[in-house]
PDB file of N, CA and C in Angstrom:
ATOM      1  N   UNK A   1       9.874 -22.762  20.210  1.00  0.00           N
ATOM      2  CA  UNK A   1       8.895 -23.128  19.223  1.00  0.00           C
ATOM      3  C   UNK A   1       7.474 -22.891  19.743  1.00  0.00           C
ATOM      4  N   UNK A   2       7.123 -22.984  20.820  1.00  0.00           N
ATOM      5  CA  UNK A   2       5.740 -23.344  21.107  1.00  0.00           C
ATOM      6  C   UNK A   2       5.682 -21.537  22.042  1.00  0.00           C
ATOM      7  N   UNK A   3       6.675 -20.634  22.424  1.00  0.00           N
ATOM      8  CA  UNK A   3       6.384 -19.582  22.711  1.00  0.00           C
ATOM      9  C   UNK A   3       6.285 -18.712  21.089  1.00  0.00           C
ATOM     10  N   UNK A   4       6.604 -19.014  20.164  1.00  0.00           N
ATOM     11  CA  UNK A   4       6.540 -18.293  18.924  1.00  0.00           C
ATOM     12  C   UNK A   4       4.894 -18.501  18.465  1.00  0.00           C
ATOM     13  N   UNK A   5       4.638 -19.847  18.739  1.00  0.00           N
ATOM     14  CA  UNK A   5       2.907 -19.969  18.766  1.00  0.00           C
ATOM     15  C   UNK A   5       1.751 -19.015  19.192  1.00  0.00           C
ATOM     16  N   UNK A   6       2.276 -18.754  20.265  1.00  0.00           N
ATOM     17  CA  UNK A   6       1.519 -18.123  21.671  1.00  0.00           C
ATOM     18  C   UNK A   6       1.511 -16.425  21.019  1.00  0.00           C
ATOM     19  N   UNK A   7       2.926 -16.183  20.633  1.00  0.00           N
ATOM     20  CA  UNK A   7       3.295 -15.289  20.051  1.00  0.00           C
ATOM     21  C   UNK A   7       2.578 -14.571  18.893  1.00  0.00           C
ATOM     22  N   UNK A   8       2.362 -15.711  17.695  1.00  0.00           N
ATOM     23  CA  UNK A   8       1.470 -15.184  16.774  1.00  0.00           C
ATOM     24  C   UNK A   8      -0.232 -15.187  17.752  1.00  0.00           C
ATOM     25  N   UNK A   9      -0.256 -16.066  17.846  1.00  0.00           N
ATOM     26  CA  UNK A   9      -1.628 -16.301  18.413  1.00  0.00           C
ATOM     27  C   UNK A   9      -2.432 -14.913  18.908  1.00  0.00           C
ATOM     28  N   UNK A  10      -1.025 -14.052  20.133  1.00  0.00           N
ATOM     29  CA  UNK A  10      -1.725 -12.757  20.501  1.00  0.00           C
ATOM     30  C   UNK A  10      -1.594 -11.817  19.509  1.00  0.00           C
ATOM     31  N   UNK A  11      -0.713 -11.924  18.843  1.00  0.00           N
ATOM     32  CA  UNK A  11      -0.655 -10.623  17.523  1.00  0.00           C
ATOM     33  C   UNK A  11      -2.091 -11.194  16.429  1.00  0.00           C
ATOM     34  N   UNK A  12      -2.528 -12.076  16.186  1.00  0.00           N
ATOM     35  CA  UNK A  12      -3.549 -12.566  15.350  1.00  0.00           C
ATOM     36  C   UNK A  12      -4.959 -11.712  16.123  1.00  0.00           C
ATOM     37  N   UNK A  13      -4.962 -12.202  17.779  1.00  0.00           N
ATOM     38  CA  UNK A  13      -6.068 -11.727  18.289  1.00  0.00           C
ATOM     39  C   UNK A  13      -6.424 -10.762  19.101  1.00  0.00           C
ATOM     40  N   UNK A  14      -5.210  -9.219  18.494  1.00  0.00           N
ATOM     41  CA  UNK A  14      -5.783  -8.428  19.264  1.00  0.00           C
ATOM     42  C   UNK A  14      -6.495  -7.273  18.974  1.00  0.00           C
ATOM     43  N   UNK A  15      -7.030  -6.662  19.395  1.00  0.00           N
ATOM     44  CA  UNK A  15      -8.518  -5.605  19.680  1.00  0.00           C
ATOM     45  C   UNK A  15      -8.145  -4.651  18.684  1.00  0.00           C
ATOM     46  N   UNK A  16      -8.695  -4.318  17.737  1.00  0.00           N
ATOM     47  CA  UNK A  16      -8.282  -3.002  16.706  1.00  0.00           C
ATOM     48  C   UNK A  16      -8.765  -1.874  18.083  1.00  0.00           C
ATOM     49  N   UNK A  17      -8.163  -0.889  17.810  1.00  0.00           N
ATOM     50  CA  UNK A  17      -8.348   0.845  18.573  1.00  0.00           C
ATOM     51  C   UNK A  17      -9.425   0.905  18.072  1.00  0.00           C
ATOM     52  N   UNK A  18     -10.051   0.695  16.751  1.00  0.00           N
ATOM     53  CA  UNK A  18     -11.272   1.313  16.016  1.00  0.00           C
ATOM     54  C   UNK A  18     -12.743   0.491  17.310  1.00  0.00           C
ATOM     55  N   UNK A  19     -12.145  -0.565  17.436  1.00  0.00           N
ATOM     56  CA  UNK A  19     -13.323  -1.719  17.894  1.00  0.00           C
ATOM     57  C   UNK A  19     -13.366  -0.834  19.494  1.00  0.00           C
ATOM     58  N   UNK A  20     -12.340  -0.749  20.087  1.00  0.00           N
ATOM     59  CA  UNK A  20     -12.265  -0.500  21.399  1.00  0.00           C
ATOM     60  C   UNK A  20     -12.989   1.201  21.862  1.00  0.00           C
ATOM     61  N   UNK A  21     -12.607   1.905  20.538  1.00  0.00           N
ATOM     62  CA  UNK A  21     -13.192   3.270  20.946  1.00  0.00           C
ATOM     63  C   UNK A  21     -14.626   3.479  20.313  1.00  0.00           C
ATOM     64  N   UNK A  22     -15.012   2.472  19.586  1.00  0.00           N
ATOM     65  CA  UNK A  22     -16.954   2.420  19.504  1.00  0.00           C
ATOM     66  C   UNK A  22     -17.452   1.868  21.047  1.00  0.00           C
ATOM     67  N   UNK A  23     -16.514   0.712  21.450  1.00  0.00           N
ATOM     68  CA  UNK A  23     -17.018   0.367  22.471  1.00  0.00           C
ATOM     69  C   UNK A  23     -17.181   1.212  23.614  1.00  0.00           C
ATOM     70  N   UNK A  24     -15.899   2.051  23.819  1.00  0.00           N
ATOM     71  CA  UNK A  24     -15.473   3.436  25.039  1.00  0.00           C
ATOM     72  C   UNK A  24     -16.529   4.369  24.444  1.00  0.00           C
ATOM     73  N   UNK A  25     -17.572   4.680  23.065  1.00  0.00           N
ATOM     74  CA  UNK A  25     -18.316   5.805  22.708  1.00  0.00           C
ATOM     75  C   UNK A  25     -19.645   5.257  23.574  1.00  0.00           C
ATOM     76  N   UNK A  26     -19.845   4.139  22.980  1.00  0.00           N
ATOM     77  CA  UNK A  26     -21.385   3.262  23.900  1.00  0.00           C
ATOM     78  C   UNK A  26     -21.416   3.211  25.149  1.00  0.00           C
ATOM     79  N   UNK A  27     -20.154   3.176  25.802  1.00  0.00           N
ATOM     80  CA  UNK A  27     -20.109   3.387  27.323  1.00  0.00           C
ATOM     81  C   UNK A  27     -20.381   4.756  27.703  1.00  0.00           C
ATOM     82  N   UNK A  28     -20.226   5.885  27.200  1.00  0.00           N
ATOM     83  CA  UNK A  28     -19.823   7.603  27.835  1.00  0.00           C
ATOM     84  C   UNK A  28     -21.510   7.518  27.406  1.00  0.00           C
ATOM     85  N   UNK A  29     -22.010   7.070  26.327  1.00  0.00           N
ATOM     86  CA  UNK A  29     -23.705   7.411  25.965  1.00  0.00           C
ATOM     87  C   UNK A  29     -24.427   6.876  26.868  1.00  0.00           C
ATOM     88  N   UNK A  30     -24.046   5.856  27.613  1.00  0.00           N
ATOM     89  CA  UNK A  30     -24.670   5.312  28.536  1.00  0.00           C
ATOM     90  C   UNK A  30     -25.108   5.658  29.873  1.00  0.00           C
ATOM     91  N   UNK A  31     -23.934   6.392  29.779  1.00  0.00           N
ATOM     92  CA  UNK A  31     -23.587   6.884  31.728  1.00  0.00           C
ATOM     93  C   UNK A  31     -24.681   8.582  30.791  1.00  0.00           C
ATOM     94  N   UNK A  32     -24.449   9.002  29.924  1.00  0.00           N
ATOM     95  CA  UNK A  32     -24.768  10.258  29.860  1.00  0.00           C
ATOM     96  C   UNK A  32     -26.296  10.105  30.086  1.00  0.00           C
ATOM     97  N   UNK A  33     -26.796   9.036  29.145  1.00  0.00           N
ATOM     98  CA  UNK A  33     -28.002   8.742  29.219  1.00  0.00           C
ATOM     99  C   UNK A  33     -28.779   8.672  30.245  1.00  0.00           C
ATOM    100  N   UNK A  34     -28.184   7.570  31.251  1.00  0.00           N
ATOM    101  CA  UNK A  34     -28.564   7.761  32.797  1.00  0.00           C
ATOM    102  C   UNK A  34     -28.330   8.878  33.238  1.00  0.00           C
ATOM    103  N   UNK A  35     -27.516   9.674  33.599  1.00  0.00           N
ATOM    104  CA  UNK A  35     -27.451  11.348  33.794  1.00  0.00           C
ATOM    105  C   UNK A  35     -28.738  11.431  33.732  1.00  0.00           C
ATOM    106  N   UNK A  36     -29.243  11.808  32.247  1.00  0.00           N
ATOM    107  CA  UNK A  36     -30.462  12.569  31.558  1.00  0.00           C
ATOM    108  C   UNK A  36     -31.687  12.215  32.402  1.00  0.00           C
ATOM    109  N   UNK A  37     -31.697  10.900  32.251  1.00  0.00           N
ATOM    110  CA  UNK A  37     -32.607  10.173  33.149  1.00  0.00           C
ATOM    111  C   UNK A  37     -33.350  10.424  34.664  1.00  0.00           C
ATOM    112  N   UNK A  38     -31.877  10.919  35.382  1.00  0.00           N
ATOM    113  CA  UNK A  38     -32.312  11.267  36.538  1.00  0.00           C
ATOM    114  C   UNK A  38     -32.397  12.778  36.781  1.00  0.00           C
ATOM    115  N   UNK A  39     -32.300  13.318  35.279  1.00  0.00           N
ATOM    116  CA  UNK A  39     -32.999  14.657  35.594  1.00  0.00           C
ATOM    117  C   UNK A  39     -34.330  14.753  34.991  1.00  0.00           C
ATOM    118  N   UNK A  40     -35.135  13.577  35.085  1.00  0.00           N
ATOM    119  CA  UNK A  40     -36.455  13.949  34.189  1.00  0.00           C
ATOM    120  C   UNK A  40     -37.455  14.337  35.760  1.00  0.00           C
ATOM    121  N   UNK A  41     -38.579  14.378  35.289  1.00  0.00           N
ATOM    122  CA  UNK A  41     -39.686  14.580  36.517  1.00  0.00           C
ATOM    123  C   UNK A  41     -39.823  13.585  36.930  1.00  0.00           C
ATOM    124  N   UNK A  42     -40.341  12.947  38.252  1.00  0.00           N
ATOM    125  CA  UNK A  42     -40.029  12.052  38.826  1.00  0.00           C
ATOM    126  C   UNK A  42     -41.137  11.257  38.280  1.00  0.00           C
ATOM    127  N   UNK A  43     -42.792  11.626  38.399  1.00  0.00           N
ATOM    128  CA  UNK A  43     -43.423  10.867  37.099  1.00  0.00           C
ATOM    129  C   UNK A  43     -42.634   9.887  35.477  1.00  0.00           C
ATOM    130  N   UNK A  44     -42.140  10.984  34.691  1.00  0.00           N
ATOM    131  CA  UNK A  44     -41.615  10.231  33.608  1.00  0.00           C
ATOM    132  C   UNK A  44     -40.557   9.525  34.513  1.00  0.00           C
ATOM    133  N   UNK A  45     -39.791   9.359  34.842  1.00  0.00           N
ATOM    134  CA  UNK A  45     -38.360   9.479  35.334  1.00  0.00           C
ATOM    135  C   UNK A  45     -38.942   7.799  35.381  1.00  0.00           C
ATOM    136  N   UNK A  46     -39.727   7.794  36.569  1.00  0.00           N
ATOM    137  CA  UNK A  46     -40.504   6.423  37.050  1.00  0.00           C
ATOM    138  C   UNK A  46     -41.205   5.366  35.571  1.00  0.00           C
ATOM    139  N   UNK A  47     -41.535   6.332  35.070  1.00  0.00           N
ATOM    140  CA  UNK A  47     -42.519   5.676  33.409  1.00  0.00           C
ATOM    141  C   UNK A  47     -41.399   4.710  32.475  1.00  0.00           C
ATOM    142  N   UNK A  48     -40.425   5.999  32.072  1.00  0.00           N
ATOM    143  CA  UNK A  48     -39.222   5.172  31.773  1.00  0.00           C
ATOM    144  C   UNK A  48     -38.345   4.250  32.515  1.00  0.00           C
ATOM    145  N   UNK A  49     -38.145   3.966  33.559  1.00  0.00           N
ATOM    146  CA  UNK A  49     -37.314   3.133  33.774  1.00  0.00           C
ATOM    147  C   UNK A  49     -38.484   1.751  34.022  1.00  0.00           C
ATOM    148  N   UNK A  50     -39.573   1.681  34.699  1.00  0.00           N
ATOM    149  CA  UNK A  50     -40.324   1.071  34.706  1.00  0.00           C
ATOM    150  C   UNK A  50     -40.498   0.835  32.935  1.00  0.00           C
ATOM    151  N   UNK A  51     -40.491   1.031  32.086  1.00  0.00           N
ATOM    152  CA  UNK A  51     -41.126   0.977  30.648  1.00  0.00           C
ATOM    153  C   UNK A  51     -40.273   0.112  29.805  1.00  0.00           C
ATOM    154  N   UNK A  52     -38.452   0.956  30.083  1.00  0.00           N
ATOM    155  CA  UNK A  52     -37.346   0.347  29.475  1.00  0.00           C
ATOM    156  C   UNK A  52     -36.486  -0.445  30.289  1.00  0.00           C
ATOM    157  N   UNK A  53     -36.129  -0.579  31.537  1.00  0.00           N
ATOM    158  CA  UNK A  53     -35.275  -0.866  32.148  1.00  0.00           C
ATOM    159  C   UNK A  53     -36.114  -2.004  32.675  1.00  0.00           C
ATOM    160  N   UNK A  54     -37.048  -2.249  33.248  1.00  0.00           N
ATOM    161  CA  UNK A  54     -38.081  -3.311  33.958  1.00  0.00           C
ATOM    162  C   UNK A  54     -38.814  -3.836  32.935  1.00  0.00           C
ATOM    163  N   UNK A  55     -38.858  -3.539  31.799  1.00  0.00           N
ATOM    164  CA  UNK A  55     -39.740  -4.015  30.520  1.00  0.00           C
ATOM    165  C   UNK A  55     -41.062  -4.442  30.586  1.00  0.00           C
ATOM    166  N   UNK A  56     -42.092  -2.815  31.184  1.00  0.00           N
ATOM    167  CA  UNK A  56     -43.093  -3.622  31.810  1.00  0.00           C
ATOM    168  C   UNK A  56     -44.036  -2.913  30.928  1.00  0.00           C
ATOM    169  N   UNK A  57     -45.350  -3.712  30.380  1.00  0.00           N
ATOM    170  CA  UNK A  57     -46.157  -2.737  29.310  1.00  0.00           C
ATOM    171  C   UNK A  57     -46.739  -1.337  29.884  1.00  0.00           C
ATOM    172  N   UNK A  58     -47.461  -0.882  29.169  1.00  0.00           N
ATOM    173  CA  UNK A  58     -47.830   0.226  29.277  1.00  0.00           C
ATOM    174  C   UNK A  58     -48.976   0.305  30.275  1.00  0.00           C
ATOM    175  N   UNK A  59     -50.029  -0.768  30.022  1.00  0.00           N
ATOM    176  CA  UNK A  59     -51.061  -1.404  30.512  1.00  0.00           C
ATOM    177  C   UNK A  59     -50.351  -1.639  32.491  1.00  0.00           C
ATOM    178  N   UNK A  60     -49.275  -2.429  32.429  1.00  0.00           N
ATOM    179  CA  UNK A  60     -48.978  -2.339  33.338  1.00  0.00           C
ATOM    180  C   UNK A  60     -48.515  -1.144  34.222  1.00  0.00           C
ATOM    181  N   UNK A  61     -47.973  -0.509  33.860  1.00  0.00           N
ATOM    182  CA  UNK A  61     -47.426   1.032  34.694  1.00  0.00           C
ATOM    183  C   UNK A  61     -48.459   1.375  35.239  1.00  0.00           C
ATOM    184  N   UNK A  62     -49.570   1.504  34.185  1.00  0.00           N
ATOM    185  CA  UNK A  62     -50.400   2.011  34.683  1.00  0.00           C
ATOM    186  C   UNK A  62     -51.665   1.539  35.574  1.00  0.00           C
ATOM    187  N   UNK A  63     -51.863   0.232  36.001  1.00  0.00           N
ATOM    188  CA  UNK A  63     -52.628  -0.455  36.555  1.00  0.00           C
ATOM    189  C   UNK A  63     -51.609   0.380  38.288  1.00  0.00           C
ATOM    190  N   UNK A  64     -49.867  -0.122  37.797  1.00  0.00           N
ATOM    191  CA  UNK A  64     -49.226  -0.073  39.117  1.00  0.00           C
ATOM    192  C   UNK A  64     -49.339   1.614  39.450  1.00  0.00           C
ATOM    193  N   UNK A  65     -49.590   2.558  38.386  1.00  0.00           N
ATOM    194  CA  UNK A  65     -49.269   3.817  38.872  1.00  0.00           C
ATOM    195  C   UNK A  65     -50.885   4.131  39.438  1.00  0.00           C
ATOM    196  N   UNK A  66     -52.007   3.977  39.049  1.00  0.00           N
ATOM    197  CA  UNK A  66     -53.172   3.951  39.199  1.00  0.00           C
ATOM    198  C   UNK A  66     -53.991   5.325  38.308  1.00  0.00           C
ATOM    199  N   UNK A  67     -53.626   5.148  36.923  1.00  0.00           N
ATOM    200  CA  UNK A  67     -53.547   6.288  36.167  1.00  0.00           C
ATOM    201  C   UNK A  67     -54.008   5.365  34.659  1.00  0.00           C
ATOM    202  N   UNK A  68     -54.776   5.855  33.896  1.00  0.00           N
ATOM    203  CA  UNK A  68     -54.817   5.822  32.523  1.00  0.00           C
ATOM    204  C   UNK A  68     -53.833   5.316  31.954  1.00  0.00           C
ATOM    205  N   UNK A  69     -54.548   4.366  30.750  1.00  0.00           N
ATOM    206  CA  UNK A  69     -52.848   3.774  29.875  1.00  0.00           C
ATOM    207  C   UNK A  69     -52.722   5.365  28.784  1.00  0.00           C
ATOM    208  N   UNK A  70     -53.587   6.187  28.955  1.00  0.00           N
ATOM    209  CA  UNK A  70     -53.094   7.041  27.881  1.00  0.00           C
ATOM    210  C   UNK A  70     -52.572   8.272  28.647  1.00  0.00           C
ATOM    211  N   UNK A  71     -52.964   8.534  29.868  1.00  0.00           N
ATOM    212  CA  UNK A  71     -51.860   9.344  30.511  1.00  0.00           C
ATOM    213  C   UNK A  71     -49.929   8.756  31.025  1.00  0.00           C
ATOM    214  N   UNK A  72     -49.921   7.318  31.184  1.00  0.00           N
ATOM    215  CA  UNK A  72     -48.665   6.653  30.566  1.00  0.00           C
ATOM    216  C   UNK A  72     -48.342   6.978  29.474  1.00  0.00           C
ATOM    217  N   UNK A  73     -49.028   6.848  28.273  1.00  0.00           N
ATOM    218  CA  UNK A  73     -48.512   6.611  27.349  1.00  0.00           C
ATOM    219  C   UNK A  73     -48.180   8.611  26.913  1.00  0.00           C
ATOM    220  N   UNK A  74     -48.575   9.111  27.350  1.00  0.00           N
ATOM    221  CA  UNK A  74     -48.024  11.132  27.364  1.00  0.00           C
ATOM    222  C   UNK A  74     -47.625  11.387  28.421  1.00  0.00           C
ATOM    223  N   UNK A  75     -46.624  11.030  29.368  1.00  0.00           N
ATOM    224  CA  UNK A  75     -45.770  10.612  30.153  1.00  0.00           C
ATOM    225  C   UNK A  75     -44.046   9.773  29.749  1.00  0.00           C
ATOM    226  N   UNK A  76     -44.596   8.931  28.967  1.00  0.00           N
ATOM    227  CA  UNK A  76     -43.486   8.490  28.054  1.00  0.00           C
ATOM    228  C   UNK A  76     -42.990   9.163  27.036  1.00  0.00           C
ATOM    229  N   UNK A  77     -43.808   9.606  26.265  1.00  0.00           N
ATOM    230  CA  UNK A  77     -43.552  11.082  25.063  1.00  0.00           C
ATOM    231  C   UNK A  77     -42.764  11.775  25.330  1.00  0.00           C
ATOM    232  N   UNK A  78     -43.492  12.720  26.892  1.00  0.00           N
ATOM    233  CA  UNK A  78     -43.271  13.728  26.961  1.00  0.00           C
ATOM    234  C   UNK A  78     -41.346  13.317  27.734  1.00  0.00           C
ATOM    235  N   UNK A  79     -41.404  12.107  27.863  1.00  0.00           N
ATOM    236  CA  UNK A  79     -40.048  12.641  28.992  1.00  0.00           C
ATOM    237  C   UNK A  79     -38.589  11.659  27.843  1.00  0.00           C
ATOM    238  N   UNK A  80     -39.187  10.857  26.848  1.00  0.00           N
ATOM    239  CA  UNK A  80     -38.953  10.768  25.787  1.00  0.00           C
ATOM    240  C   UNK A  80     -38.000  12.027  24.522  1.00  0.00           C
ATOM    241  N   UNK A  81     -39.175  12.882  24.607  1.00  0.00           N
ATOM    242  CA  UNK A  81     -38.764  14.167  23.908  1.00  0.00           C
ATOM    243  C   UNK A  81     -37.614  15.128  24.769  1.00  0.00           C
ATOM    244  N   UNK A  82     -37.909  15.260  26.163  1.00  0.00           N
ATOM    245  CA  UNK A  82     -37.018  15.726  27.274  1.00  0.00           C
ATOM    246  C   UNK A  82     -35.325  14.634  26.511  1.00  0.00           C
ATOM    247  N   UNK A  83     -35.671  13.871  26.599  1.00  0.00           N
ATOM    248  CA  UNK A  83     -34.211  13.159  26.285  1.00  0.00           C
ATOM    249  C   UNK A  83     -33.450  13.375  25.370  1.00  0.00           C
ATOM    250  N   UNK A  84     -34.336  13.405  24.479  1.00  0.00           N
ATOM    251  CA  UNK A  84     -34.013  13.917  22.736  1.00  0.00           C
ATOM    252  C   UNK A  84     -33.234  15.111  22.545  1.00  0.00           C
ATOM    253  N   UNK A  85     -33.956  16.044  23.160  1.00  0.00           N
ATOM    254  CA  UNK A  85     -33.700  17.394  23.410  1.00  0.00           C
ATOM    255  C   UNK A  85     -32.603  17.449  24.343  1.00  0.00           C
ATOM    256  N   UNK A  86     -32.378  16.731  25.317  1.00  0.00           N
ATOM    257  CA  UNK A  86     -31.067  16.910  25.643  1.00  0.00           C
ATOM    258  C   UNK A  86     -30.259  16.261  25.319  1.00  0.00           C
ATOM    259  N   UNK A  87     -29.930  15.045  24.654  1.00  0.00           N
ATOM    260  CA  UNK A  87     -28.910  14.334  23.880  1.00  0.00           C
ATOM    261  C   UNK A  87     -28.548  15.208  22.721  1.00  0.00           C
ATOM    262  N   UNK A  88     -29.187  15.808  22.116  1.00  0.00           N
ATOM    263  CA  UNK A  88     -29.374  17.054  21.174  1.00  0.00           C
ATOM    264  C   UNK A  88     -28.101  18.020  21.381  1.00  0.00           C
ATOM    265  N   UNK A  89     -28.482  18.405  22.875  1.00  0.00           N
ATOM    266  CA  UNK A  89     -27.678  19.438  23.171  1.00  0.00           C
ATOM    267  C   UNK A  89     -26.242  19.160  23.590  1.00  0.00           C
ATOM    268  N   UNK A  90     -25.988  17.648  24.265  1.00  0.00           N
ATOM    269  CA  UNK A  90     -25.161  17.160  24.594  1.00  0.00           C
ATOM    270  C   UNK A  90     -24.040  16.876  23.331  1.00  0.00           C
ATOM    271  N   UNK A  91     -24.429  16.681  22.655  1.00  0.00           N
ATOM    272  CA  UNK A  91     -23.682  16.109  21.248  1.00  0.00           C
ATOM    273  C   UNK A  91     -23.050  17.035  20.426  1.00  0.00           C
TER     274      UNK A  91
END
């Protein structure tokens, strides 16, 4: 009686294929993404991960890089568009 419980219980709660292979798609974009990443110029390369990954303003990069917030901010664009363009091609 109480293993027939257990029984429905895992057939009630398990993982559709549909759920599991969006999740396995977000993972391969991820790793690809990083790929991309570490082929940018080492400037952007630094802008973005400092920008997205460290969540640090713009204002800041650039106090720490010792550069213009508007040469950051065409630094981010430019390595931005680099990504685009290769997720582009990747897909």
């Amino acid at each position: 009686m109480l293993s027939g419980h257990w029984q429905k219980l895992g057939r009630s709660t398990r993982v559709d294929d549909f759920e599991l292979s969006g999740a396995t798609d977000g993972i391969e974009r991820s790793v690809m993404l990083t790929e991309l990443v570490e082929l940018l110029q080492p400037d952007q390369r630094l802008v973005i991960v400092r920008r997205f990954i460290a969540g640090k303003s713009i204002r800041e990069i650039a106090q720490e890089l010792g550069r213009s917030e508007g040469a950051v901010k065409q630094l981010q664009l430019r390595a931005l568009e680099n990504l685009r363009e290769q997720l582009g091609r990747e897909s």
